[in-house]
N, C-alpha and C. Protein backbone atom coordinates (compact mmCIF):
# COMPACT_ATOMS: atom_id res chain seq x y z
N UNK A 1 23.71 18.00 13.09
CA UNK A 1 23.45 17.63 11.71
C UNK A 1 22.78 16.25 11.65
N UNK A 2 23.06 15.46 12.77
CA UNK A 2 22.60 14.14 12.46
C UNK A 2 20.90 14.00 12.60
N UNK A 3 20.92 14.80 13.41
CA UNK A 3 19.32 15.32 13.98
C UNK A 3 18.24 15.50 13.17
N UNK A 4 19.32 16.36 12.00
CA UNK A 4 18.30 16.79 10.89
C UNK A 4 18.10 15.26 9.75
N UNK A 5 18.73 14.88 9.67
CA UNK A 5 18.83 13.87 8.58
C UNK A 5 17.83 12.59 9.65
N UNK A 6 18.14 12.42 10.85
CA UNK A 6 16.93 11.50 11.75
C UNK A 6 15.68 11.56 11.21
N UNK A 7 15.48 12.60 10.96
CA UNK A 7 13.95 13.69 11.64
C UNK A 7 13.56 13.52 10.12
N UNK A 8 14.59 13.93 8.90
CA UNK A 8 14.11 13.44 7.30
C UNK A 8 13.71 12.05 7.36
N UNK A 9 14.85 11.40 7.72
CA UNK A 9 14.64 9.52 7.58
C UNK A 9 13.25 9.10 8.15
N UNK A 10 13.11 9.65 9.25
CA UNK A 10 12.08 8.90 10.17
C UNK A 10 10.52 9.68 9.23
N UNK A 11 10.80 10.75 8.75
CA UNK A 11 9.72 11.56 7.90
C UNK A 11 9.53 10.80 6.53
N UNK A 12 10.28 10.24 6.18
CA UNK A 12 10.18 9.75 4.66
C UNK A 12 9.78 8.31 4.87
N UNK A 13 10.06 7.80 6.18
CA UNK A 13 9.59 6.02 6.82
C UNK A 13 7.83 6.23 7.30
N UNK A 14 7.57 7.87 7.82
CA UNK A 14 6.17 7.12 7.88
C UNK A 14 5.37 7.98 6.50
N UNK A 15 5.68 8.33 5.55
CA UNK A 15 5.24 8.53 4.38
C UNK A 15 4.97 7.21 3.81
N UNK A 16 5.96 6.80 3.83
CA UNK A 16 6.48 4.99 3.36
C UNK A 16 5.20 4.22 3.56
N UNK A 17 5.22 4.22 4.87
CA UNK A 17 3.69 3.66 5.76
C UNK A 17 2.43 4.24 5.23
N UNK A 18 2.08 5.37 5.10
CA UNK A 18 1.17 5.87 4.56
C UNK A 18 0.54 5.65 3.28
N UNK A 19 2.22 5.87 2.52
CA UNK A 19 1.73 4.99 1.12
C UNK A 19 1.19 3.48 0.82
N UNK A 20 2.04 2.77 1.94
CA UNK A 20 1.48 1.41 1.90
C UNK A 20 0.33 1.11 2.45
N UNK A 21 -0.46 2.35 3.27
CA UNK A 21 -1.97 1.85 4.01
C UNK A 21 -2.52 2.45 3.01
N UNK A 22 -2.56 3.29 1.99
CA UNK A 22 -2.91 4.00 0.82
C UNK A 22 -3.41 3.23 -0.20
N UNK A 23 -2.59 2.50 -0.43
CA UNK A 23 -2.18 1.17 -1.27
C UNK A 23 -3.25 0.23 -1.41
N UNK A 24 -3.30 -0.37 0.11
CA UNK A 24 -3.77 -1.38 0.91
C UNK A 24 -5.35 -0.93 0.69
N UNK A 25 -5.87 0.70 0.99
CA UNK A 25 -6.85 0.37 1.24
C UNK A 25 -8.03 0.73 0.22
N UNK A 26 -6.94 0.16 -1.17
CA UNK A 26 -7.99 0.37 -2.52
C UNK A 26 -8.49 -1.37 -2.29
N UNK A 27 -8.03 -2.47 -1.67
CA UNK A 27 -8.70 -3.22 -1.66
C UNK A 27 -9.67 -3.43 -0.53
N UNK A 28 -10.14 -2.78 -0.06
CA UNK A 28 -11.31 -2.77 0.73
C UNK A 28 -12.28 -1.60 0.11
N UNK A 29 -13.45 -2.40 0.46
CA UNK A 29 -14.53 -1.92 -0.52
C UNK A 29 -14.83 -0.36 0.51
N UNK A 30 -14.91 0.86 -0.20
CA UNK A 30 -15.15 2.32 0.93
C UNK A 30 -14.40 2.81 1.55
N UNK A 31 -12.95 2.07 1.82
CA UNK A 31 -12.13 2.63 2.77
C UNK A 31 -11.57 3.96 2.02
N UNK A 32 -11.61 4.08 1.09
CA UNK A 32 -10.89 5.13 0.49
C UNK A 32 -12.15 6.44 0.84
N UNK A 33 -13.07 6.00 0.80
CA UNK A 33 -14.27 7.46 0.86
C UNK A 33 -14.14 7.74 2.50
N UNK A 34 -13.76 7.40 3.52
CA UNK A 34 -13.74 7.55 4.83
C UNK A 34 -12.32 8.90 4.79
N UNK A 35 -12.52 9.32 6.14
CA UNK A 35 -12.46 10.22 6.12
C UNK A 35 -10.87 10.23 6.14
N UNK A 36 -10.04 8.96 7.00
CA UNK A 36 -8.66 8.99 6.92
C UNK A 36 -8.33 8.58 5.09
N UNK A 37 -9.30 7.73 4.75
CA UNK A 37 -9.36 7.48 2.90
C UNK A 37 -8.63 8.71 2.49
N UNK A 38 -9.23 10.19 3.02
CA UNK A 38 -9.38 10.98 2.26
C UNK A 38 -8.25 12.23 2.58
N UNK A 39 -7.87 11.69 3.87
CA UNK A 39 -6.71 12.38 4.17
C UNK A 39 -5.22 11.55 3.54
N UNK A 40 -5.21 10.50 3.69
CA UNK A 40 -4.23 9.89 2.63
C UNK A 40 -4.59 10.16 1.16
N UNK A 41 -5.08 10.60 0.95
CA UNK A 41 -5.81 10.61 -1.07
C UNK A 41 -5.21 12.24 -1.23
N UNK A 42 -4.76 13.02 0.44
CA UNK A 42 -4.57 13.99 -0.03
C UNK A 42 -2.85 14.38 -0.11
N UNK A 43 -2.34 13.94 0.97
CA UNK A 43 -1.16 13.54 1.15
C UNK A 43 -0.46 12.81 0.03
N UNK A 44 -0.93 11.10 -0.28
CA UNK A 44 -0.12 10.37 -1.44
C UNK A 44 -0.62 10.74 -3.01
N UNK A 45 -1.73 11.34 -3.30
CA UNK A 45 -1.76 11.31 -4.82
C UNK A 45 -1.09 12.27 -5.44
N UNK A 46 -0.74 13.87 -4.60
CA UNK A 46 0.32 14.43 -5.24
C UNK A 46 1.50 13.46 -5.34
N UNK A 47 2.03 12.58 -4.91
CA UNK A 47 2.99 12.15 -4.88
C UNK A 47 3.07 10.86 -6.09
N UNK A 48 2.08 10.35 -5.89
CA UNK A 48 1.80 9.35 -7.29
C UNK A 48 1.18 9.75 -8.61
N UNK A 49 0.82 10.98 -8.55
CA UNK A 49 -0.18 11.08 -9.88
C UNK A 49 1.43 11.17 -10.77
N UNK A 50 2.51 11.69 -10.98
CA UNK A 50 3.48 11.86 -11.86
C UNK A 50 3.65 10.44 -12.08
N UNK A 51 3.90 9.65 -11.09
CA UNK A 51 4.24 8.51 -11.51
C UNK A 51 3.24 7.60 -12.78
N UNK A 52 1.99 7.69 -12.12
CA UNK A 52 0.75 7.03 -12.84
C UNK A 52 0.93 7.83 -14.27
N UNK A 53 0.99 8.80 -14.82
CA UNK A 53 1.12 9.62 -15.94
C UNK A 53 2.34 9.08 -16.80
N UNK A 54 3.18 8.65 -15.92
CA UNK A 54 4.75 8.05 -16.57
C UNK A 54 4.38 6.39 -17.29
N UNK A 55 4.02 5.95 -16.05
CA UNK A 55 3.71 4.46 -16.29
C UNK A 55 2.49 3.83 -16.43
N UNK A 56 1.89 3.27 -17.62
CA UNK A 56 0.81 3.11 -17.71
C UNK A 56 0.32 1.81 -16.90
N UNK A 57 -1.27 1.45 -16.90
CA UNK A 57 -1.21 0.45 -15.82
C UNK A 57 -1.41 -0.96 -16.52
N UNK A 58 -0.83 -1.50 -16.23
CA UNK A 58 -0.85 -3.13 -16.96
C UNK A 58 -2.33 -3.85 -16.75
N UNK A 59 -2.85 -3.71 -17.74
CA UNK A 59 -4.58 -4.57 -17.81
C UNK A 59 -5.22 -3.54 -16.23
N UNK A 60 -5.34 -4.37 -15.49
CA UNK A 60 -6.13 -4.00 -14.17
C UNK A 60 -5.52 -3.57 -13.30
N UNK A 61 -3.74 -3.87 -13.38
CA UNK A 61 -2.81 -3.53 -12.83
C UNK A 61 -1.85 -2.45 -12.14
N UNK A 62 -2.07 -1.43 -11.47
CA UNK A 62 -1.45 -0.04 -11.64
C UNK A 62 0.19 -0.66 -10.96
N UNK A 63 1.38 -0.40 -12.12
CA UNK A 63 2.04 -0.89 -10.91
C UNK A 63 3.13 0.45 -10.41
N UNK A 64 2.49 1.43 -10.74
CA UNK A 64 3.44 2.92 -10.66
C UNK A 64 3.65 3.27 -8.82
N UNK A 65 2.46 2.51 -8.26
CA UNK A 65 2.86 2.89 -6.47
C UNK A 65 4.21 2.20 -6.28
N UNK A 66 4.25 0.58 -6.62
CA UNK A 66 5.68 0.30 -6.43
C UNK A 66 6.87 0.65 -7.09
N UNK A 67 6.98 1.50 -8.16
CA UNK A 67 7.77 2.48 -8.91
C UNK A 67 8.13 3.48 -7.48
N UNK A 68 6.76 4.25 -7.36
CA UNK A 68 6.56 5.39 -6.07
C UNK A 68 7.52 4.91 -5.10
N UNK A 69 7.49 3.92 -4.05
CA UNK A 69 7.84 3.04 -3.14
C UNK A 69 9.13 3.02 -2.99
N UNK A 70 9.68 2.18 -4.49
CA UNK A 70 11.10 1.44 -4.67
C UNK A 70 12.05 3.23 -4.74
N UNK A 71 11.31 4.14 -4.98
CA UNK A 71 12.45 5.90 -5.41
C UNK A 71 12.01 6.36 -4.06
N UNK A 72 10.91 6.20 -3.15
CA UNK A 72 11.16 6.40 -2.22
C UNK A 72 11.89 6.05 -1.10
N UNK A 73 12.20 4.58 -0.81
CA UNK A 73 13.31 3.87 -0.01
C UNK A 73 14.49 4.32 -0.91
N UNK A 74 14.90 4.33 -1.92
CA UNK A 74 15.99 5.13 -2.07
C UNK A 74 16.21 5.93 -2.08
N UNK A 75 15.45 7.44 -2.15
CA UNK A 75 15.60 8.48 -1.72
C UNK A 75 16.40 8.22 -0.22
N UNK A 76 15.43 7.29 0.90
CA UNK A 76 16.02 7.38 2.37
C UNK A 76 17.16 6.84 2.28
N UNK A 77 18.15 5.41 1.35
CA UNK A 77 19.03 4.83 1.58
C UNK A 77 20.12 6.21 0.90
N UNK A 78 19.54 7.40 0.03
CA UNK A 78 20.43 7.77 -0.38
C UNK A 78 20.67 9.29 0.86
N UNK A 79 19.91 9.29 1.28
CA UNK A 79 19.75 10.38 1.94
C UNK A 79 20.87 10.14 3.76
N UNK A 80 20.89 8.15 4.07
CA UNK A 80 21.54 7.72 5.08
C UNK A 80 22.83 7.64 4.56
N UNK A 81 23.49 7.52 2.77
CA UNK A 81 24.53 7.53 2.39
C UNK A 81 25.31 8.84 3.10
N UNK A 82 24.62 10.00 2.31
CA UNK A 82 25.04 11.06 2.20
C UNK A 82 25.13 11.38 4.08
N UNK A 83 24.41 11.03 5.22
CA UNK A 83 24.99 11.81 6.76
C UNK A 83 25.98 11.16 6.74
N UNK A 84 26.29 9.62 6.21
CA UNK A 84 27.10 8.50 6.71
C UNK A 84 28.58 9.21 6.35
N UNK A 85 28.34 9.83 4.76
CA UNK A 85 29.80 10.32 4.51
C UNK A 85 30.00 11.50 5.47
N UNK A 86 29.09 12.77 5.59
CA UNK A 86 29.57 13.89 6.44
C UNK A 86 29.99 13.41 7.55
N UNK A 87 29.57 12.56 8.23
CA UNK A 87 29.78 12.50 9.29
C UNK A 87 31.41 11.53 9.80
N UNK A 88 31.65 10.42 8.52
CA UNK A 88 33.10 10.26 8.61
C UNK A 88 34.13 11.07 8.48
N UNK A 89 33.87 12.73 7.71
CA UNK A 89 34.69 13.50 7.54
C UNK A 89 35.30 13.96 8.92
């Protein structure tokens, strides 16, 4: 059981990463049209467009990825709660 919850954690840590090179690489001018651009654009925007639709973006500001971000590390802290209890049983 612990195996499976590893294999989630460590799956939801390099999403994490992904989102943050995602993030990162709207400030470089083209990186997004390249071809890894476009494999992250395919991977994270299902995952952010709900958010962006929820929260609007402040002036120039989008700040719905760190919305994205902050429910994703808790998803993992809630997801290390929940082996932590099975596994004291």
């Amino acid at each position: 059981m612990d195996l499976i919850f590893d294999i989630l954690s460590k799956l939801l840590n390099i999403y994490f990463y992904a989102l943050i090179i995602y993030i990162l690489m709207s400030w470089v001018p083209n990186a997004r049209e390249s071809s890894i651009g476009r494999l992250l654009e395919a991977v994270c925007e299902p995952y952010l467009e709900p958010f962006r639709k929820i929260i609007p973006p402040l002036g120039m500001i989008d700040i719905s990825p760190v919305v994205a971000i902050f429910l994703l590390r808790f998803a993992d802290q809630g997801l290390r709660m929940v082996q932590n209890l099975l596994t004291s049983m």
